[in-house]
PDB file of N, CA and C in Angstrom:
ATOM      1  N   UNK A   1     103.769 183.107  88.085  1.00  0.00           N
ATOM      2  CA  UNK A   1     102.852 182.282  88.850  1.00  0.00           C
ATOM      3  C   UNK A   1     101.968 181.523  87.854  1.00  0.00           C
ATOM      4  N   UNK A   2     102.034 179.957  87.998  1.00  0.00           N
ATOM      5  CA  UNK A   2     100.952 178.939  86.700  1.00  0.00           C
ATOM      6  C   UNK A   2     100.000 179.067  87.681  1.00  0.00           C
ATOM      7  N   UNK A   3      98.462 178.374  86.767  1.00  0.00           N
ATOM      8  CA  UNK A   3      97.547 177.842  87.890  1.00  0.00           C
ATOM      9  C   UNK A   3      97.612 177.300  89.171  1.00  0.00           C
ATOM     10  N   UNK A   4      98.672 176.241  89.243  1.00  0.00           N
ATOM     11  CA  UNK A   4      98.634 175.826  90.014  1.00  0.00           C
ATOM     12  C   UNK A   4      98.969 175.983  91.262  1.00  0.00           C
ATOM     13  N   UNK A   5      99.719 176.894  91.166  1.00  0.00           N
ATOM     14  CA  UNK A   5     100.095 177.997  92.016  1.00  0.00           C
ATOM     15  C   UNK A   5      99.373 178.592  92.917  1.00  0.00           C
ATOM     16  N   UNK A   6      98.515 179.013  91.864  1.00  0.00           N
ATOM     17  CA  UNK A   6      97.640 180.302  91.932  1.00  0.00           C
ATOM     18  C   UNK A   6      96.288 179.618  92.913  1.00  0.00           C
ATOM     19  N   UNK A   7      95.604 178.886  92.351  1.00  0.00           N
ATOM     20  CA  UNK A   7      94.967 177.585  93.128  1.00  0.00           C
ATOM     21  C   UNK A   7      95.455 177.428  94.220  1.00  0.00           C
ATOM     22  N   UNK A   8      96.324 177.174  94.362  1.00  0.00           N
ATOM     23  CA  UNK A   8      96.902 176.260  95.964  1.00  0.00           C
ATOM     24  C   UNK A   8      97.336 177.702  96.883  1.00  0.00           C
ATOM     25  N   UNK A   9      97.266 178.677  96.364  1.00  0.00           N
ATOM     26  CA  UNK A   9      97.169 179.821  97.377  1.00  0.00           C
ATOM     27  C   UNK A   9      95.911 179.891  97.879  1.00  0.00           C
ATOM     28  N   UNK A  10      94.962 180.273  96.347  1.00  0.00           N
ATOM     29  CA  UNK A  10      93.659 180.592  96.625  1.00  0.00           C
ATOM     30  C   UNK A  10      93.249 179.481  97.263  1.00  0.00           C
ATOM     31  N   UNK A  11      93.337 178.276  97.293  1.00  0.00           N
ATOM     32  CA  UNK A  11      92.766 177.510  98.899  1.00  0.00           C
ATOM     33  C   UNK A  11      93.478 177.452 100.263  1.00  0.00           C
ATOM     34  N   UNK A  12      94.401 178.195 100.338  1.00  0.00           N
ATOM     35  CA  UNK A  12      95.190 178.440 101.905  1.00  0.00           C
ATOM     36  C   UNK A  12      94.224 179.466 102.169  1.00  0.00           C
ATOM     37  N   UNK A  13      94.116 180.221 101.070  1.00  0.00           N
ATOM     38  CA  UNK A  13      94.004 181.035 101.872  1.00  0.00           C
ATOM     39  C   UNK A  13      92.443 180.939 102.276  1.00  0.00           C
ATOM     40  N   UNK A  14      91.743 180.791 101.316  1.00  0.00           N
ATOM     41  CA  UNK A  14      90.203 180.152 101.950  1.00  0.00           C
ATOM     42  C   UNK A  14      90.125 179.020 103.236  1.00  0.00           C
ATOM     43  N   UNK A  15      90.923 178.256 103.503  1.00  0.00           N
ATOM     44  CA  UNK A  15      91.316 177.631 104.385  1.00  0.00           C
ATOM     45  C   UNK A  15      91.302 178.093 105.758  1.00  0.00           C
ATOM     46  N   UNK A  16      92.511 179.450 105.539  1.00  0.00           N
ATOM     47  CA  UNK A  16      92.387 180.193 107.014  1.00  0.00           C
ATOM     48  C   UNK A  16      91.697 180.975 107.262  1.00  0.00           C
ATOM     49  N   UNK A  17      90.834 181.564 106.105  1.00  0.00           N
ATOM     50  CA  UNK A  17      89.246 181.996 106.559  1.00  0.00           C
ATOM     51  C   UNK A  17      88.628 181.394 107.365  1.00  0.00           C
ATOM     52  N   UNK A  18      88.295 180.202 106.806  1.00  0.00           N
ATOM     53  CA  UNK A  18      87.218 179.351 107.363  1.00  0.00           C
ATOM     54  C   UNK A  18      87.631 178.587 108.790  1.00  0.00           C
ATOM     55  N   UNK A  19      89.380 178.352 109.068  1.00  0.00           N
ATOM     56  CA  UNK A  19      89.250 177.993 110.237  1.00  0.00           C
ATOM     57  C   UNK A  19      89.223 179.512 111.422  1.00  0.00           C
ATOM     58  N   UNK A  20      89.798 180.723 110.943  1.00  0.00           N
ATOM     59  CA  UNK A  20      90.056 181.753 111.672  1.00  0.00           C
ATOM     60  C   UNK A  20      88.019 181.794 111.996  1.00  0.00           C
ATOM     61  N   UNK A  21      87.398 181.911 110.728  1.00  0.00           N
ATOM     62  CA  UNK A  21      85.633 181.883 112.044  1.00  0.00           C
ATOM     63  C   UNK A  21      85.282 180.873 112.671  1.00  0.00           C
ATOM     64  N   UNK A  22      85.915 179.859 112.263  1.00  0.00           N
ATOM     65  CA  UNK A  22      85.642 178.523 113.060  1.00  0.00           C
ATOM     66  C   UNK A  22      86.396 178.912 115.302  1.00  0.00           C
ATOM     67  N   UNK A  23      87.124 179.369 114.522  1.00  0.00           N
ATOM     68  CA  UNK A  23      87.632 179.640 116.194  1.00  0.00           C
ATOM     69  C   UNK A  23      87.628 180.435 116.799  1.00  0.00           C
ATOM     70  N   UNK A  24      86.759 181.745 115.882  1.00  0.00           N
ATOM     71  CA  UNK A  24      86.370 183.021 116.681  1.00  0.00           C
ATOM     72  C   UNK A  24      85.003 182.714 117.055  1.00  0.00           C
ATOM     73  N   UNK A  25      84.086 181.863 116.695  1.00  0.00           N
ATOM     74  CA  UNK A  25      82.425 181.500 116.518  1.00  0.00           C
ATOM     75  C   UNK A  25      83.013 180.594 118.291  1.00  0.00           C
ATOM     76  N   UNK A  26      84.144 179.285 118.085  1.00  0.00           N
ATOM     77  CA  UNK A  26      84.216 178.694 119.628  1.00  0.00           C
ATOM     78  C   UNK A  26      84.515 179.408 120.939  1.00  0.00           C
ATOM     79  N   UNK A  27      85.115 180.602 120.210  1.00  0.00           N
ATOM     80  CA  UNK A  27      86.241 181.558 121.272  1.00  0.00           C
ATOM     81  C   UNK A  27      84.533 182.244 121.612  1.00  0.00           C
ATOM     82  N   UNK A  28      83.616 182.945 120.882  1.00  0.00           N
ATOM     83  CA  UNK A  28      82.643 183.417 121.739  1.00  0.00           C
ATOM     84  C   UNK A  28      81.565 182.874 121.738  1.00  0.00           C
ATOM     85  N   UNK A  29      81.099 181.906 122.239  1.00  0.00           N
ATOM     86  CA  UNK A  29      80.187 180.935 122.651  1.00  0.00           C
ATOM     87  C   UNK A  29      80.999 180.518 124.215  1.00  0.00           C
ATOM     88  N   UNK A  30      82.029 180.244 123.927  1.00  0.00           N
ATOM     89  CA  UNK A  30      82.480 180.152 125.463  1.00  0.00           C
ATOM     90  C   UNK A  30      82.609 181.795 126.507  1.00  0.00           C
ATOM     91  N   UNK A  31      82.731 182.618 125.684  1.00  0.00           N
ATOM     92  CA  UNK A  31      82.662 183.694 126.636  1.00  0.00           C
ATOM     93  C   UNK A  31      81.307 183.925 127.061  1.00  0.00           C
ATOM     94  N   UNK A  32      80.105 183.435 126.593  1.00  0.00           N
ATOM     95  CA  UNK A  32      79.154 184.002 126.918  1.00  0.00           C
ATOM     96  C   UNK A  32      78.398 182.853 127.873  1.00  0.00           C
ATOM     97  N   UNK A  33      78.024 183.033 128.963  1.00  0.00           N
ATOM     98  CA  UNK A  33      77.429 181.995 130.010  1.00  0.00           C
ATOM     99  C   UNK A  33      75.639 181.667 129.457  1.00  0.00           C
ATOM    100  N   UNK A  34      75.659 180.769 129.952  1.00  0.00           N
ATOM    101  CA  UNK A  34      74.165 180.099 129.501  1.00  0.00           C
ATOM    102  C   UNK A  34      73.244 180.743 130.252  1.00  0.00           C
ATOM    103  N   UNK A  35      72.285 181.735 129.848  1.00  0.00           N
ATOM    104  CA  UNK A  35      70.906 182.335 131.090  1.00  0.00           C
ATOM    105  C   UNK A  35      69.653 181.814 130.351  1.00  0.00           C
ATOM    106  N   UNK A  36      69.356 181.491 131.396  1.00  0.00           N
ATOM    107  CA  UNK A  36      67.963 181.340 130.866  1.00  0.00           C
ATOM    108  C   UNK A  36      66.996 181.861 131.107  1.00  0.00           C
ATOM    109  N   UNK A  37      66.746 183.061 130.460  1.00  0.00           N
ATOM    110  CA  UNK A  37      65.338 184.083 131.073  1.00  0.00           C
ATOM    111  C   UNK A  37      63.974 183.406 130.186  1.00  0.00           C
ATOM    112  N   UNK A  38      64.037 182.447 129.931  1.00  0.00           N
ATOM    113  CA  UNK A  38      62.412 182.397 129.314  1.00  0.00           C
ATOM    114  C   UNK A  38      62.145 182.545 128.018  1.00  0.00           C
ATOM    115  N   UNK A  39      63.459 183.629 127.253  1.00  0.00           N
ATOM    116  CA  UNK A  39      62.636 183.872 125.926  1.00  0.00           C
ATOM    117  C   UNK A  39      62.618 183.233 124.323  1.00  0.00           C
ATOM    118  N   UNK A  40      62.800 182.245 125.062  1.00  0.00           N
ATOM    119  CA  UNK A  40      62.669 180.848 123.931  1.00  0.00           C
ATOM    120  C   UNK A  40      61.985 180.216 124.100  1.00  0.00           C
ATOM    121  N   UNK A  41      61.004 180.127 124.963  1.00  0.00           N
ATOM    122  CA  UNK A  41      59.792 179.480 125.588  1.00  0.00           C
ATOM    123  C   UNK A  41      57.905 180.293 124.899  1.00  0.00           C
ATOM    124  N   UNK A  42      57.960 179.195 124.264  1.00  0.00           N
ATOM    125  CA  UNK A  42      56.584 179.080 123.581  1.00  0.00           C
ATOM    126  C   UNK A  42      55.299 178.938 124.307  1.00  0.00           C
ATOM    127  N   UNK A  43      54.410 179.990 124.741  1.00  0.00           N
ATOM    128  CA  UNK A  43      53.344 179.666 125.638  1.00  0.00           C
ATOM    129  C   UNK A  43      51.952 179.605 124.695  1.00  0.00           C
ATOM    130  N   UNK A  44      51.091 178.740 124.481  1.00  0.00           N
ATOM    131  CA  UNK A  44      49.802 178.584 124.456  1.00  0.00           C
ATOM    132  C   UNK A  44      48.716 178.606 124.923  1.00  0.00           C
ATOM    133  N   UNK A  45      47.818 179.838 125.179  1.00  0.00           N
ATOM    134  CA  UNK A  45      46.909 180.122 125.803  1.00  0.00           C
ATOM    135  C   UNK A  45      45.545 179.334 125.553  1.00  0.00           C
ATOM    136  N   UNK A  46      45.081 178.074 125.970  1.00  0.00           N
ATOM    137  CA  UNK A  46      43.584 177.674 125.490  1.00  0.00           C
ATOM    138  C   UNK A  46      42.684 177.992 125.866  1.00  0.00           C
ATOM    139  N   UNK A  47      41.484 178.382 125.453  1.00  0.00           N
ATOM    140  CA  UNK A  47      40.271 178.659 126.154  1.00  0.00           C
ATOM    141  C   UNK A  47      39.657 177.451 126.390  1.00  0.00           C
ATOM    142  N   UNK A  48      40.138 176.630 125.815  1.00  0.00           N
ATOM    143  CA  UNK A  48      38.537 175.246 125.709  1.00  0.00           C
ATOM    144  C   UNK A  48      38.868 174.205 127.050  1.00  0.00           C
ATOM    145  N   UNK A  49      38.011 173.803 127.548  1.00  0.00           N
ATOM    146  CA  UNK A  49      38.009 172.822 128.629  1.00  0.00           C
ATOM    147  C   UNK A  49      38.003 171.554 127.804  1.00  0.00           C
ATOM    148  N   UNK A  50      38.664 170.415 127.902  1.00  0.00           N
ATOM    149  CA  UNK A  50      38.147 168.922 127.459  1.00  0.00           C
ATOM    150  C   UNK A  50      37.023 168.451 128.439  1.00  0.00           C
ATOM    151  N   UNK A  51      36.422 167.474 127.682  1.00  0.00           N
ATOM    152  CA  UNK A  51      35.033 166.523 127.629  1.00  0.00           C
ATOM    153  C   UNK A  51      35.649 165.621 127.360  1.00  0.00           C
ATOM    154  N   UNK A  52      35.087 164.351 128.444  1.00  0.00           N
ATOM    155  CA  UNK A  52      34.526 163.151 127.486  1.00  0.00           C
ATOM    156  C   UNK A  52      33.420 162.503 126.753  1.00  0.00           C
ATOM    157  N   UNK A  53      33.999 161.889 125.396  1.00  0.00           N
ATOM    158  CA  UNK A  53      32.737 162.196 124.832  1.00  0.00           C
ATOM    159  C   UNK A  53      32.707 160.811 124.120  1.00  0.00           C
ATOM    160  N   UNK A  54      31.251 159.843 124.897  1.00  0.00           N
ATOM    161  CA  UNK A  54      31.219 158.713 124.482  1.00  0.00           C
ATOM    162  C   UNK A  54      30.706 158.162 123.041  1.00  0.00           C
ATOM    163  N   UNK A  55      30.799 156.894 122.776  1.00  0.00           N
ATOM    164  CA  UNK A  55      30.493 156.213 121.733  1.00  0.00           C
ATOM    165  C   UNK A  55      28.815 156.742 121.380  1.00  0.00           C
ATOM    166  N   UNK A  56      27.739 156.452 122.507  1.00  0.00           N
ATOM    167  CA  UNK A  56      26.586 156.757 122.504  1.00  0.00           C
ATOM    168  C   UNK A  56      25.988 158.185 122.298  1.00  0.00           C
ATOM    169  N   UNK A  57      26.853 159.571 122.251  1.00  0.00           N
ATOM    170  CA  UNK A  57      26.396 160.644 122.558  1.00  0.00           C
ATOM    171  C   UNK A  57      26.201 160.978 121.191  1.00  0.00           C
ATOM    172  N   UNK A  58      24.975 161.625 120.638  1.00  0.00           N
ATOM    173  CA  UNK A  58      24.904 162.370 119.394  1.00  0.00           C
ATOM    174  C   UNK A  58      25.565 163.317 118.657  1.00  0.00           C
ATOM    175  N   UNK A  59      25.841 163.331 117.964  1.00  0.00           N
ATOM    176  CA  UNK A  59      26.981 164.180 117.280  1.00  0.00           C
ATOM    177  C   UNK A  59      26.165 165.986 117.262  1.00  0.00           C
ATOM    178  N   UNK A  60      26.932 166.874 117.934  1.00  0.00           N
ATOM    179  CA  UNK A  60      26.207 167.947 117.532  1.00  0.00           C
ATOM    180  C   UNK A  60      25.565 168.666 116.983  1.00  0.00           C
ATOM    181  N   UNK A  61      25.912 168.490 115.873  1.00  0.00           N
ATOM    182  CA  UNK A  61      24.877 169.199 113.981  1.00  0.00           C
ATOM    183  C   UNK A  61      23.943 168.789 114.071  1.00  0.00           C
ATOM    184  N   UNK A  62      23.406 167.218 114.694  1.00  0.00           N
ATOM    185  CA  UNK A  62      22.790 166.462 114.091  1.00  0.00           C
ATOM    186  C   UNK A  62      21.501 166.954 114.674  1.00  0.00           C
ATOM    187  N   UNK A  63      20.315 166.711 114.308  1.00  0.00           N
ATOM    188  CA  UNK A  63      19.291 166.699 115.430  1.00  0.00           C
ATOM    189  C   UNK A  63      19.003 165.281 116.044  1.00  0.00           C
ATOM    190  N   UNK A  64      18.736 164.966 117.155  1.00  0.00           N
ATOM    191  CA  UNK A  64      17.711 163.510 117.226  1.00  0.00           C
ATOM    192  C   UNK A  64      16.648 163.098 116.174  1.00  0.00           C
ATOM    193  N   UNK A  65      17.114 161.918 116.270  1.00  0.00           N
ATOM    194  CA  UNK A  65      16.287 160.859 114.906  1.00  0.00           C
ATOM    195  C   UNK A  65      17.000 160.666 113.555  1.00  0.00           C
ATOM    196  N   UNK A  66      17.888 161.465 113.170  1.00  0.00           N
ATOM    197  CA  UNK A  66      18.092 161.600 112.355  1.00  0.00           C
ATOM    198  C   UNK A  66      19.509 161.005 111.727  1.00  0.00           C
ATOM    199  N   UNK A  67      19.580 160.233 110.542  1.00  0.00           N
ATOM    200  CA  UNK A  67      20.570 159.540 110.345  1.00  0.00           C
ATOM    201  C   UNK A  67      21.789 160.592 110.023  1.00  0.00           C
ATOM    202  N   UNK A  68      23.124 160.272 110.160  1.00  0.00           N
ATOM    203  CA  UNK A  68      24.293 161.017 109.933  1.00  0.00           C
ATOM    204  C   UNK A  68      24.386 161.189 108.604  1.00  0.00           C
ATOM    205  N   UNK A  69      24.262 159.761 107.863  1.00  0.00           N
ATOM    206  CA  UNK A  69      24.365 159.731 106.854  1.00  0.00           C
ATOM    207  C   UNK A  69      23.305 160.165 105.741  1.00  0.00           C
ATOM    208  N   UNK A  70      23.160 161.460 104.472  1.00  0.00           N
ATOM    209  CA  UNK A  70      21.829 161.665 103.570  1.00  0.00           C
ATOM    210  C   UNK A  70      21.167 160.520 103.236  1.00  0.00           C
ATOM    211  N   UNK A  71      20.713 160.250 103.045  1.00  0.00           N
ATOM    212  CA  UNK A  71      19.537 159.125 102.007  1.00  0.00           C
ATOM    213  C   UNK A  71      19.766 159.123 100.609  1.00  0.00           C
ATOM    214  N   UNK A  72      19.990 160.317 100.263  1.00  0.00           N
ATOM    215  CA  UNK A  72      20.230 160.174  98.738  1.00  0.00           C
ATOM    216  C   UNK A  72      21.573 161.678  98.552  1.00  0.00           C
ATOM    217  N   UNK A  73      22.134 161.312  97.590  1.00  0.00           N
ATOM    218  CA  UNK A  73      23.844 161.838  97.403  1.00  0.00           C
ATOM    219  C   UNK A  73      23.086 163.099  95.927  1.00  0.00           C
ATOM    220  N   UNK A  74      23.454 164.029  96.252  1.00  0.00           N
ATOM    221  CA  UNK A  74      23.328 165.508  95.213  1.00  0.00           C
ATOM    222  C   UNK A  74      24.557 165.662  94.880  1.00  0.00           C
ATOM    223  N   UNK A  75      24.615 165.849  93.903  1.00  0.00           N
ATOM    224  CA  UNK A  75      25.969 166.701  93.765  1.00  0.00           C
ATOM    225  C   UNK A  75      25.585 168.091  93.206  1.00  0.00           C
ATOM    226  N   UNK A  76      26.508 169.183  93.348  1.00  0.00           N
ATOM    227  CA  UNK A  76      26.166 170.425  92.953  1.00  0.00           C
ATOM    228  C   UNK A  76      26.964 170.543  91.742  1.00  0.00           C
ATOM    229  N   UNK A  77      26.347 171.080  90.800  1.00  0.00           N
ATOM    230  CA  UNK A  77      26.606 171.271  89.561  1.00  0.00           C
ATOM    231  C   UNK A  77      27.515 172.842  88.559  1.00  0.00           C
ATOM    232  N   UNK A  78      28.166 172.748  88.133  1.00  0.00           N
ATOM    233  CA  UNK A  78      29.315 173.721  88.159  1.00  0.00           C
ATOM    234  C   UNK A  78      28.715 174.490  86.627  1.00  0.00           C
ATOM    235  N   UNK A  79      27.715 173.914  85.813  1.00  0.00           N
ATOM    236  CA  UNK A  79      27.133 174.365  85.050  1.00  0.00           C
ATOM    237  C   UNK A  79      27.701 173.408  83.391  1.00  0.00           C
ATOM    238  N   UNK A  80      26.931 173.805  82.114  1.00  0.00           N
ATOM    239  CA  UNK A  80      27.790 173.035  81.177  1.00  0.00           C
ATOM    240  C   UNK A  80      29.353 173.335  80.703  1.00  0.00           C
ATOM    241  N   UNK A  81      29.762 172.869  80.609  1.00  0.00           N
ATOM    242  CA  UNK A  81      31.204 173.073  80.276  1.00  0.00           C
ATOM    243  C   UNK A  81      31.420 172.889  78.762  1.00  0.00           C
ATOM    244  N   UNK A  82      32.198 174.045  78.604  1.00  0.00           N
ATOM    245  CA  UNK A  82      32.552 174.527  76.852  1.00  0.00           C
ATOM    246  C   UNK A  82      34.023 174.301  77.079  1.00  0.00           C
ATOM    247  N   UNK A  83      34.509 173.799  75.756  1.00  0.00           N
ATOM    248  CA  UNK A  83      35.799 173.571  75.321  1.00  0.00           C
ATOM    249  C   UNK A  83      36.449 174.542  74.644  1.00  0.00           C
ATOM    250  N   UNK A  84      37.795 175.067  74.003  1.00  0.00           N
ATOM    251  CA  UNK A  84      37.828 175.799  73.048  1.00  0.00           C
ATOM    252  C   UNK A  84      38.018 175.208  72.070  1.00  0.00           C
ATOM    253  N   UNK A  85      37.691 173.889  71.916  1.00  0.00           N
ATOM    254  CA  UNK A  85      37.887 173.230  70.602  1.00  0.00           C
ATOM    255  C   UNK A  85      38.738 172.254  70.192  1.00  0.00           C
ATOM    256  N   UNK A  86      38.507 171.370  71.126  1.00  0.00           N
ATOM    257  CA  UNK A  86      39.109 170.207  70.977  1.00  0.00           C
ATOM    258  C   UNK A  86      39.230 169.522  69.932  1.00  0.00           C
ATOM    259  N   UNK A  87      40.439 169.103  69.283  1.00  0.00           N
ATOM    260  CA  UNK A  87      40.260 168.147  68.031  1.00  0.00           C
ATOM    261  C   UNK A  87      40.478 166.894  68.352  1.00  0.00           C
ATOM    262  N   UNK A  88      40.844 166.192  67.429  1.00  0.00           N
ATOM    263  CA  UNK A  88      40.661 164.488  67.522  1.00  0.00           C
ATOM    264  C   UNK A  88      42.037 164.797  66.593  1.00  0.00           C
ATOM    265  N   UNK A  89      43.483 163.944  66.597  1.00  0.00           N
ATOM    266  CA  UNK A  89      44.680 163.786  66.248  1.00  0.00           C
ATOM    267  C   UNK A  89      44.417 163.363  64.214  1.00  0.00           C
ATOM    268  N   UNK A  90      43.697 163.048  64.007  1.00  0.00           N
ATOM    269  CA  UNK A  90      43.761 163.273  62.433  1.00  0.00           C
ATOM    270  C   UNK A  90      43.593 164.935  62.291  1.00  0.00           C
ATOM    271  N   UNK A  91      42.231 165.395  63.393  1.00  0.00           N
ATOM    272  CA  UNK A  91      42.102 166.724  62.769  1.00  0.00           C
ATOM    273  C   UNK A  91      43.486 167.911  62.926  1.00  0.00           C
ATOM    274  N   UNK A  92      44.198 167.361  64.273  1.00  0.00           N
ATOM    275  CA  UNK A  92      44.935 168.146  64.657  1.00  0.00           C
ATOM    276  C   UNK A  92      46.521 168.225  63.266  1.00  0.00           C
ATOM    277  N   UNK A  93      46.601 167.120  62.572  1.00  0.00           N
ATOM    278  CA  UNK A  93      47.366 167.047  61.697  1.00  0.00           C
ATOM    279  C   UNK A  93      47.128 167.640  60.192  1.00  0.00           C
ATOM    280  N   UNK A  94      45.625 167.691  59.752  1.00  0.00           N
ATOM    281  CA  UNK A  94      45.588 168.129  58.672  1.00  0.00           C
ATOM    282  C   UNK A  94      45.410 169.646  59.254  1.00  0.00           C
ATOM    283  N   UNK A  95      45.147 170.091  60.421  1.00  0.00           N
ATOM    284  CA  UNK A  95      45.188 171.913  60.929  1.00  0.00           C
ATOM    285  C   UNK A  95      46.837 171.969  60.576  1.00  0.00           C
ATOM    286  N   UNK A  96      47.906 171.380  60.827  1.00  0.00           N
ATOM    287  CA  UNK A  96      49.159 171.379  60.759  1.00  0.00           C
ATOM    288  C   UNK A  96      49.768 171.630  59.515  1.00  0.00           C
ATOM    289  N   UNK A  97      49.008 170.527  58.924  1.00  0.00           N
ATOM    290  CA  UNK A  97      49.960 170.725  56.948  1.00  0.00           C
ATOM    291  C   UNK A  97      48.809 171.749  56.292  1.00  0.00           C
ATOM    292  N   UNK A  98      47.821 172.674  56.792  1.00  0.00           N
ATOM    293  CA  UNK A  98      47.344 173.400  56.487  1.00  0.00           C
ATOM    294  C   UNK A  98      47.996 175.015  57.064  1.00  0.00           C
ATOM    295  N   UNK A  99      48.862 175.212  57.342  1.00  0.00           N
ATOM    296  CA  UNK A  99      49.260 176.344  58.345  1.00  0.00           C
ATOM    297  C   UNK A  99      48.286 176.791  59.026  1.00  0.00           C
ATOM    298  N   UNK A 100      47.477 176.077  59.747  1.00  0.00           N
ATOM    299  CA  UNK A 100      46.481 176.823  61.100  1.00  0.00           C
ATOM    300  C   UNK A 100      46.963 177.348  62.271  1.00  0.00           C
ATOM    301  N   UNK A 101      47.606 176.054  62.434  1.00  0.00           N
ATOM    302  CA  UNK A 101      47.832 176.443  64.038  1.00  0.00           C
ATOM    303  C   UNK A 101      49.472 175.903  63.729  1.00  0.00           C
ATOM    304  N   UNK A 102      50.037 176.675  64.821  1.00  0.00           N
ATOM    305  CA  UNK A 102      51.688 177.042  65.052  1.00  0.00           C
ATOM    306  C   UNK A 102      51.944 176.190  65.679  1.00  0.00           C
ATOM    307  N   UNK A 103      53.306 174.969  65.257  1.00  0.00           N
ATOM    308  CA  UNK A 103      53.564 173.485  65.160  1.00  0.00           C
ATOM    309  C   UNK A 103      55.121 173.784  65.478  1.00  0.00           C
ATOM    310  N   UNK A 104      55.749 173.021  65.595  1.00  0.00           N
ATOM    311  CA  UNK A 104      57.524 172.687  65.751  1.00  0.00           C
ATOM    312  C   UNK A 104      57.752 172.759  64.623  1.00  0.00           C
ATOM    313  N   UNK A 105      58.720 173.184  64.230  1.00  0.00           N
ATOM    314  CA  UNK A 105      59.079 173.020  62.908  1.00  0.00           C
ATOM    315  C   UNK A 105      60.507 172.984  63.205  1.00  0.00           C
ATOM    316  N   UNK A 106      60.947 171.447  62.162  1.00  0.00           N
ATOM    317  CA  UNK A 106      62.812 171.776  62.360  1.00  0.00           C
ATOM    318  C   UNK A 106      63.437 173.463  61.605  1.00  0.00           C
ATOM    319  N   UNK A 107      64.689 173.529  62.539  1.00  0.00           N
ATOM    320  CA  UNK A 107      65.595 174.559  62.253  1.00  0.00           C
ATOM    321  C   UNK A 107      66.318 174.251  61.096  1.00  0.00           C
ATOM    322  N   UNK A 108      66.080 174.865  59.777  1.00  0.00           N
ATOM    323  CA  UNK A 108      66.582 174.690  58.436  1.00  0.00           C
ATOM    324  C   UNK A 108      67.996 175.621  58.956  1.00  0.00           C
ATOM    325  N   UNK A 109      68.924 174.814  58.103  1.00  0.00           N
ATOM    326  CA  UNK A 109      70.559 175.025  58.686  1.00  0.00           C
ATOM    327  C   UNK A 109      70.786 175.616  57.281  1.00  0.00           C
TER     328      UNK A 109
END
């Protein structure tokens, strides 16, 4: 037996695998009748009633008088920020031809 042989079996026979479930998967889908008890049915319970709620009505948070928008913008502050030591690309090259810090180096053959 060559490859090719061997191949052109091994896809018959994968062949009649795949059609033998192909026609046992049609053969029972038709034996089984369509019921429909419900339990594919997704129910959502809401508590909330809708409102309409016009252009004119105050926004809840807000109190009366008071603009939506601050007056003046804060930002909150995350504190100073430390680096571990950023270099600038000359420094990062003479750290390099100095053996500091661990660089690519070609694979000597």
């Amino acid at each position: 037996m060559n490859w090719t042989q061997f191949l052109l079996s091994l896809a018959a026979v994968y062949s009649l695998y795949y059609l033998l479930n192909v026609l046992f998967d049609l053969l029972k889908s038709r034996g089984q009748p369509a019921t429909d008890n419900g339990q594919d049915e997704l129910v959502f319970s809401e508590d909330h009633q809708p409102r309409q709620v016009s252009a004119d009505e105050p926004t809840a948070g807000a109190a009366p008088g008071t603009d939506a928008e601050p007056k003046s913008r804060q930002s909150i502050s995350s504190g100073p920020l430390q680096s571990t030591g950023g270099v600038s690309l000359k420094q990062l090259f003479s750290l390099a031809q100095s053996d500091l810090i661990e660089y690519t180096k070609a694979i000597p053959y």
